[in-house]
Protein backbone atom coordinates (compact mmCIF):
# COMPACT_ATOMS: atom_id res chain seq x y z
CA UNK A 1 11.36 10.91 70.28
CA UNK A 2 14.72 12.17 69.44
CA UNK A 3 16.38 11.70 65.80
CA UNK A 4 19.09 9.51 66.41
CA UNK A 5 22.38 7.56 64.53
CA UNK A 6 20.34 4.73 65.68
CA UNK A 7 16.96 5.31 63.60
CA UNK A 8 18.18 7.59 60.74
CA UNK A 9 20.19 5.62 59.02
CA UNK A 10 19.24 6.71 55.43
CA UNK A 11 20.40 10.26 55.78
CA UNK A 12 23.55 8.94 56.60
CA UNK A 13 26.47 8.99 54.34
CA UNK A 14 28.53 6.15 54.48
CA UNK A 15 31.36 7.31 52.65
CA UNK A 16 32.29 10.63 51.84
CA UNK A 17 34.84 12.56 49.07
CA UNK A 18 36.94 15.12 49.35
CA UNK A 19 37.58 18.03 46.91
CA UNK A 20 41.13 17.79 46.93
CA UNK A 21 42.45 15.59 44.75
CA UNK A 22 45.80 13.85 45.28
CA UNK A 23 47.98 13.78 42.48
CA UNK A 24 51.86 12.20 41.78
CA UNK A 25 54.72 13.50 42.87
CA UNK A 26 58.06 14.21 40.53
CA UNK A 27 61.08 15.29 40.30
CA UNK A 28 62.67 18.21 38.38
CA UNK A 29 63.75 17.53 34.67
CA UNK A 30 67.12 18.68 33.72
CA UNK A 31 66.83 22.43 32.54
CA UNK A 32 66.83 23.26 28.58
CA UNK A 33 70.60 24.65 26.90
CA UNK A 34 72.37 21.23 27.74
CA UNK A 35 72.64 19.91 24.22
CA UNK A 36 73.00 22.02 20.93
CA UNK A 37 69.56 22.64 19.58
CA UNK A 38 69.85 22.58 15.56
CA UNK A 39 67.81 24.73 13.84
CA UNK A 40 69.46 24.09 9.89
CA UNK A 41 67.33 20.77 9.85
CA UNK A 42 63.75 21.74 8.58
CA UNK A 43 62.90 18.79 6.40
CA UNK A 44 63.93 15.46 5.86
CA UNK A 45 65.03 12.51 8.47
CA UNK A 46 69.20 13.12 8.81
CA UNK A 47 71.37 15.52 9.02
CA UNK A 48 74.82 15.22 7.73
CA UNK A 49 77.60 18.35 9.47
CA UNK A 50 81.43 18.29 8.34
CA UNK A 51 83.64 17.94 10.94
CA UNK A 52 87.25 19.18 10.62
CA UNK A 53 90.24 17.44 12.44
CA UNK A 54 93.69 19.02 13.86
CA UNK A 55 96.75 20.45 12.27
CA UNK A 56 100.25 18.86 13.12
CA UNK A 57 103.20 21.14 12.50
CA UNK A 58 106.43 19.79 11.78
CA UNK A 59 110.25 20.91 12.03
CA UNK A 60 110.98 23.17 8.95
CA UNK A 61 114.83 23.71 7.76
CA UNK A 62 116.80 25.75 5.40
CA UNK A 63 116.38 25.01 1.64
CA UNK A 64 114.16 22.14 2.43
CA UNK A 65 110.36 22.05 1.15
CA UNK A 66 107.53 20.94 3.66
CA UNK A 67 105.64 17.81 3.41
CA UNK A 68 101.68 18.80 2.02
CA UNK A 69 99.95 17.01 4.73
CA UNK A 70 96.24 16.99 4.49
CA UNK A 71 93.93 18.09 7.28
CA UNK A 72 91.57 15.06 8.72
CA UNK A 73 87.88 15.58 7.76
CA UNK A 74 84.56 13.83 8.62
CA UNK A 75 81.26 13.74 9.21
CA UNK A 76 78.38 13.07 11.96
CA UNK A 77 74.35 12.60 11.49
CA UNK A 78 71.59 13.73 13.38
CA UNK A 79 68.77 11.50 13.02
CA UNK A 80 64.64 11.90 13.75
CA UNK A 81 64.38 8.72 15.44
CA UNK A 82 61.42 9.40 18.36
CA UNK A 83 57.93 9.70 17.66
CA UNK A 84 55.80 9.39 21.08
CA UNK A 85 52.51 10.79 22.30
CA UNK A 86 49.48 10.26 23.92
CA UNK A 87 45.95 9.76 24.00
CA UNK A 88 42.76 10.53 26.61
CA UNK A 89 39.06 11.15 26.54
CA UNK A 90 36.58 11.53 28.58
CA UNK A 91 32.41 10.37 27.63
CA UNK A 92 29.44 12.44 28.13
CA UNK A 93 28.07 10.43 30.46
CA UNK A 94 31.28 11.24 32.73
CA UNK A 95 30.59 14.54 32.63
CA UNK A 96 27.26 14.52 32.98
CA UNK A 97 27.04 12.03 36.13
CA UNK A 98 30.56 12.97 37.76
CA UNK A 99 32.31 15.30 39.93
CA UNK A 100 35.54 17.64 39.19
CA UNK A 101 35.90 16.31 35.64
CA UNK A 102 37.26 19.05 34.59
CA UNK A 103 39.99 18.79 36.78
CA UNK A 104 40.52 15.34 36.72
CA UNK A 105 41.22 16.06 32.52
CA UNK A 106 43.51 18.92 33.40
CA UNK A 107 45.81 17.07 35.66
CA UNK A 108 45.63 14.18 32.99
CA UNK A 109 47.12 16.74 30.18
CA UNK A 110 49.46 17.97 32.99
CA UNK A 111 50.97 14.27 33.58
CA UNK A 112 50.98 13.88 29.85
CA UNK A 113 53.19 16.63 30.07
CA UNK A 114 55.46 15.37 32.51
CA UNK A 115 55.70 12.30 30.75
CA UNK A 116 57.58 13.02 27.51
CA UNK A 117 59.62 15.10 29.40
CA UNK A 118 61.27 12.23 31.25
CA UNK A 119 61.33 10.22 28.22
CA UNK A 120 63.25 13.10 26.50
CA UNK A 121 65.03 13.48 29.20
CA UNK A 122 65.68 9.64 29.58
CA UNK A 123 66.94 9.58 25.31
CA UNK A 124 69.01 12.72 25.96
CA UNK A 125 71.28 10.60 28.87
CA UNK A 126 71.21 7.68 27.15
CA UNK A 127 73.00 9.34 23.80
CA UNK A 128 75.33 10.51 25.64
CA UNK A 129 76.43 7.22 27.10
CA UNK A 130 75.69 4.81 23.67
CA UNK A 131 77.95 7.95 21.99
CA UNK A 132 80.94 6.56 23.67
CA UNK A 133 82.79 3.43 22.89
CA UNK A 134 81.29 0.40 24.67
CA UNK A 135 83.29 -2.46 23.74
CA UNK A 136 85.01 -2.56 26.74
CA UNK A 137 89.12 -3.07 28.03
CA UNK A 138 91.66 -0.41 26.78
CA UNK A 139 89.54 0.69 23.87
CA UNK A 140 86.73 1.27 25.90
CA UNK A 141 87.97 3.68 28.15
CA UNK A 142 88.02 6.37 25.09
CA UNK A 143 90.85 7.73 25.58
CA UNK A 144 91.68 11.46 24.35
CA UNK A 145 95.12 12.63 24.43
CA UNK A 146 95.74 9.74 26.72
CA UNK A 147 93.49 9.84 29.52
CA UNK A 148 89.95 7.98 29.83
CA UNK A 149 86.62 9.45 29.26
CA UNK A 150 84.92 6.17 30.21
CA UNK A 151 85.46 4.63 33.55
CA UNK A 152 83.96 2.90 36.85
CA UNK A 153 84.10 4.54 39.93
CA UNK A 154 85.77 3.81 43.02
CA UNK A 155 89.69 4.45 42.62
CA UNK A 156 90.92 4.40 46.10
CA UNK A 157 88.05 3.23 47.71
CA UNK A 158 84.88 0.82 47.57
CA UNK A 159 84.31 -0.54 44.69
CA UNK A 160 81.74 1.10 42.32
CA UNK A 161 81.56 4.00 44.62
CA UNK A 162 82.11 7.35 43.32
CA UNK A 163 84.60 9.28 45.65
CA UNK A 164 86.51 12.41 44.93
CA UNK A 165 89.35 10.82 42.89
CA UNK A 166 86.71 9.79 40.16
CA UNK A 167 85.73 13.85 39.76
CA UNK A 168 89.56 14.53 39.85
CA UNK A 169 90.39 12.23 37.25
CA UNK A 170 87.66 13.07 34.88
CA UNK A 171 88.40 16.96 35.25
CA UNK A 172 92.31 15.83 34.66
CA UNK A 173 90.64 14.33 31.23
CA UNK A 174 89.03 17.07 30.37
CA UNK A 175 92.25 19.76 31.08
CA UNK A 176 94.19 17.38 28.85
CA UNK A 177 91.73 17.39 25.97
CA UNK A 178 91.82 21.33 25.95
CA UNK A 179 88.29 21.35 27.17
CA UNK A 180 86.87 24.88 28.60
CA UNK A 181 86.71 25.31 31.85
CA UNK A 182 83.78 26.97 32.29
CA UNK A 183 80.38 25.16 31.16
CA UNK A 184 81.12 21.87 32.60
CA UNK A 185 78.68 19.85 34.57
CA UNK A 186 78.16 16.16 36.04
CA UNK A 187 74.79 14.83 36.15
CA UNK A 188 75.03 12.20 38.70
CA UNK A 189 72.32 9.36 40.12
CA UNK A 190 71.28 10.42 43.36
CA UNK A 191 73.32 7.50 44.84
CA UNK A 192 76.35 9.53 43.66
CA UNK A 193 75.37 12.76 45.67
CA UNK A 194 74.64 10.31 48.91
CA UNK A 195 78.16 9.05 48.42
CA UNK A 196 79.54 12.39 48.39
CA UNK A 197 77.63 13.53 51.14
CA UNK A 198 79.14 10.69 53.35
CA UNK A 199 82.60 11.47 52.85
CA UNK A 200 84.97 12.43 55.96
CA UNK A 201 87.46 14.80 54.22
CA UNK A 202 84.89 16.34 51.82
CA UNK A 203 84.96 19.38 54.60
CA UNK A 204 89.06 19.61 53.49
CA UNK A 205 88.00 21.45 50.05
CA UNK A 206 87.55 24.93 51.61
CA UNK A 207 89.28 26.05 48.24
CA UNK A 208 85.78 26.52 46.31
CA UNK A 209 83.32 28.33 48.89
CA UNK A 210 80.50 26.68 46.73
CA UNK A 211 81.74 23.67 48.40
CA UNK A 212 80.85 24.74 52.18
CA UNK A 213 78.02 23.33 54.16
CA UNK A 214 77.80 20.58 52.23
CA UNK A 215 77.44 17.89 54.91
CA UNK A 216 74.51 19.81 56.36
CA UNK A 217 73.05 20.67 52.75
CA UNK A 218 73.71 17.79 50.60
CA UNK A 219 73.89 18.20 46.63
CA UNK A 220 70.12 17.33 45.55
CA UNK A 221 67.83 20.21 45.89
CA UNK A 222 64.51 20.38 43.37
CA UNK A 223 66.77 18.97 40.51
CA UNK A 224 68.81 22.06 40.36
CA UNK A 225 72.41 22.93 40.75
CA UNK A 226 73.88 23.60 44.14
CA UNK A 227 77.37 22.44 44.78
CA UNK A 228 80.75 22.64 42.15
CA UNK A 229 83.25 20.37 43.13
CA UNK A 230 86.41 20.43 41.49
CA UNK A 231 84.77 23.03 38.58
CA UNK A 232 82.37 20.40 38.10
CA UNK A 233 78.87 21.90 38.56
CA UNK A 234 76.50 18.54 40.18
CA UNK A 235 73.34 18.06 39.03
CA UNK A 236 71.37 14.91 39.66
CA UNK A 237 68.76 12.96 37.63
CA UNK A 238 66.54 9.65 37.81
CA UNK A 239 66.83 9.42 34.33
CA UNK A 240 70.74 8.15 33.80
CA UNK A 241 70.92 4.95 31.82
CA UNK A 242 71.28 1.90 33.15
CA UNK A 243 73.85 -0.91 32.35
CA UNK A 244 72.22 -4.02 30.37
CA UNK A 245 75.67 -6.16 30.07
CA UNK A 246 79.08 -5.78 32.20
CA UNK A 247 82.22 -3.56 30.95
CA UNK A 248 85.44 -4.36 31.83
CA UNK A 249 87.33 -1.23 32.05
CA UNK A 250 91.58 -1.69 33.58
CA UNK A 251 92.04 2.52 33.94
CA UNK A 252 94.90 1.74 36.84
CA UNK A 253 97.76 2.98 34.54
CA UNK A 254 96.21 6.21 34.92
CA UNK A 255 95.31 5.73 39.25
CA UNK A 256 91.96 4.89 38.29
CA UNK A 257 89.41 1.72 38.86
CA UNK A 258 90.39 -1.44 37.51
CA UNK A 259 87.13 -3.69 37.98
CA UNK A 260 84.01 -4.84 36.43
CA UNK A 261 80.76 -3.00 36.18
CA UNK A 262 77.44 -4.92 36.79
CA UNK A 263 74.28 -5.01 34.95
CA UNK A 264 72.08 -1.93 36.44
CA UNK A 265 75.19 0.17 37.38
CA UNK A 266 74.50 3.81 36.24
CA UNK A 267 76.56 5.83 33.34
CA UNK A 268 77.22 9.51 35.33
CA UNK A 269 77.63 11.99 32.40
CA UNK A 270 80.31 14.57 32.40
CA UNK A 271 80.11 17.23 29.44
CA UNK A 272 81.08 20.64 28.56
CA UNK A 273 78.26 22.89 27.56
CA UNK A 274 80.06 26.34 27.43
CA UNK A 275 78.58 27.14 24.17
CA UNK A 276 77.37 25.44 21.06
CA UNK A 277 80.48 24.20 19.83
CA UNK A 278 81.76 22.93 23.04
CA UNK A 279 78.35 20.51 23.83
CA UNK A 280 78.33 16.77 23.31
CA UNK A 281 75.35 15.67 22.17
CA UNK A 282 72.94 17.94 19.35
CA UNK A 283 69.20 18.04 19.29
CA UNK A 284 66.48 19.02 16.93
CA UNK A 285 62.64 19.25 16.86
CA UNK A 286 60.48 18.34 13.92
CA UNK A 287 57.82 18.39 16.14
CA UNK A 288 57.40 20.28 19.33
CA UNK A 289 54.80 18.90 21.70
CA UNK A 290 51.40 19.88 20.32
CA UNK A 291 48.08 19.02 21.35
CA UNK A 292 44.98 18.37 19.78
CA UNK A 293 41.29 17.86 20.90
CA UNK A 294 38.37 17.12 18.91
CA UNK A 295 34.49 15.69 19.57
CA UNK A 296 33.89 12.66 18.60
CA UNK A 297 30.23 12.73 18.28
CA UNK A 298 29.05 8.93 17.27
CA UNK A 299 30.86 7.78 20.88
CA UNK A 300 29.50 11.33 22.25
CA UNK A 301 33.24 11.75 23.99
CA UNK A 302 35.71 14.75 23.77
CA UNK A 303 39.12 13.17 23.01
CA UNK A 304 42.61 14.98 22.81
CA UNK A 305 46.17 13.85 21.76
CA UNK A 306 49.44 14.85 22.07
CA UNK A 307 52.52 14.34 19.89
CA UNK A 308 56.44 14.83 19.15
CA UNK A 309 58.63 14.09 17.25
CA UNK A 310 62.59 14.26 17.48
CA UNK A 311 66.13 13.48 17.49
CA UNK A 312 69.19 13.36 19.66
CA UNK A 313 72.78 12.88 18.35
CA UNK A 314 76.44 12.93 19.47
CA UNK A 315 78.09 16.19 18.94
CA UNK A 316 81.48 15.52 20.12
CA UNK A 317 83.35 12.70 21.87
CA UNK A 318 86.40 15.14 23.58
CA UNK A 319 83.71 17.07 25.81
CA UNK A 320 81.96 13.86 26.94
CA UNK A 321 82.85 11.15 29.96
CA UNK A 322 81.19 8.73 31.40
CA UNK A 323 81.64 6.95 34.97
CA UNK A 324 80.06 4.35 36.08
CA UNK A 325 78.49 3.95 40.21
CA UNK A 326 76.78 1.11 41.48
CA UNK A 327 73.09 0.72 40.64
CA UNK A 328 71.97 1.04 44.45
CA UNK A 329 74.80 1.48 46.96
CA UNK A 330 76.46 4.20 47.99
């Protein structure tokens, strides 16, 4: 008689497992060299730097003395204020009665990983928006040298929607403030890049060959840089903050949006990075990432941790905007 499905049911397997294991996917994190990195902060929890203001010179005549005018002076802080980590084990018994344990552990210290990354990532974004002003009509569009760093999207167009006279009026900010021109970059919520990518005349700004094939390309491309439009270099990230309470901002004085953001709208940050001195926002270490394992013996379990500690501050105000896109429209 012939073995058959039929009468040899115990050899067969009802369910089966394979080797490969499927694991999350992510985006690309910002790249390192976007804020100041302090290294004159070795102990202690804040930081105190001097900041000097600006000279105003004044008509001068014959046999007539000068006024003594002093020079504005200041000073910022840069706090430790995170302290995050992480925790895992894994038992004997696991080990002993399991399959690719081993691997199942490394991909947990790999997503570990990739976890305080976004959340520095996340605190980096969200200093540079809660740096600014908040408070909302005139004073909070922070001006500097009268044009706004802080603004909602969508002069000339739909409402909320970031077109190309939102990236010409923040670089017309940032001429008037004296900024650099090299150095500066946008890092925009993907909505953003889909609005640009929609636009009819976009194809019109032949001027910057960085700009071509655009329509066909898009912006986004593993989280890196691919596109400068109008000397702003477009990065995206997941990680923008998002608005917990309306701003009224009335920019139309300067052919900008006059409207109302919404709660969930995303702040689009606009900074200079061209060197040190130039970058918004400062950041130190008192703790890099570091990992730890030990046996625990009495629960007869391996366990590992990982910690960090650190601290993001604002830099500078003059190399910093903000503009503000609809949470999820484009």
């Amino acid at each position: 008689m012939s073995q058959l499905t039929t009468n040899t049911t115990a050899f067969i397997e009802s369910e089966q497992y394979s080797q490969f294991i499927l694991d999350n996917i992510h985006d690309y994190l910002l790249p390192e060299g976007m804020w100041r990195d302090v290294t004159d902060f070795s102990s202690g929890t804040t930081l105190n730097i001097k900041t000097v203001g600006t000279v105003t010179l004044q008509d001068a005549q014959e046999d007539t003395p000068l006024t003594f005018n002093p020079i504005d002076t200041g000073n910022i802080t840069l706090t430790i204020t995170d302290y995050v980590g992480d925790a895992w084990k894994v038992s004997d018994d696991l080990r002993e009665d399991g399959s690719q344990v081993d691997s199942l552990m490394s991909m947990r210290a790999m997503e570990s990983t990739r976890a305080l990354g976004e959340q520095h990532e996340t605190r980096f974004l969200a200093t540079a928006d809660t740096a600014q002003d908040k408070t909302g009509g005139a004073s909070g569009l922070n001006t500097v040298t009268g044009r706004a760093h802080r603004f909602i999207a969508g002069a000339g167009g739909t409402a909320r929607t970031a077109n190309l006279t939102d990236f010409a009026g923040m670089k017309l900010a940032f001429d008037k403030a004296g900024v650099p021109a090299s150095g500066r970059i946008a890092i925009v919520d993907p909505l953003v890049e889909a609005s640009l990518n929609t636009l009819t005349n976009v194809v019109s700004l032949d001027a910057n060959p960085r700009f071509e094939g655009i329509v066909n390309e898009g912006f986004a491309r593993d989280h890196k840089f691919v596109r400068n439009i109008f000397g702003w270099d477009i990065w995206t990230s997941n990680y923008l903050p998002a608005l917990t309470a309306t701003e009224a901002l009335d920019a139309s004085g300067q052919g900008l949006a006059n409207t109302t953001s919404a709660v969930g709208d995303k702040a689009n940050v606009f900074m200079c990075i061209a060197d040190d001195s130039c970058k918004s926002v400062m950041h130190a270490w008192r703790r890099a990432p570091q990992t730890e394992g030990w046996r625990e013996s009495e629960e007869r379990a391996d366990k590992f941790q990982v910690t960090s500690r650190y601290g993001f501050g604002a830099q500078r105000l003059d190399t910093l905007g903000v503009i503000f896109t609809h949470g999820s429209n484009y």
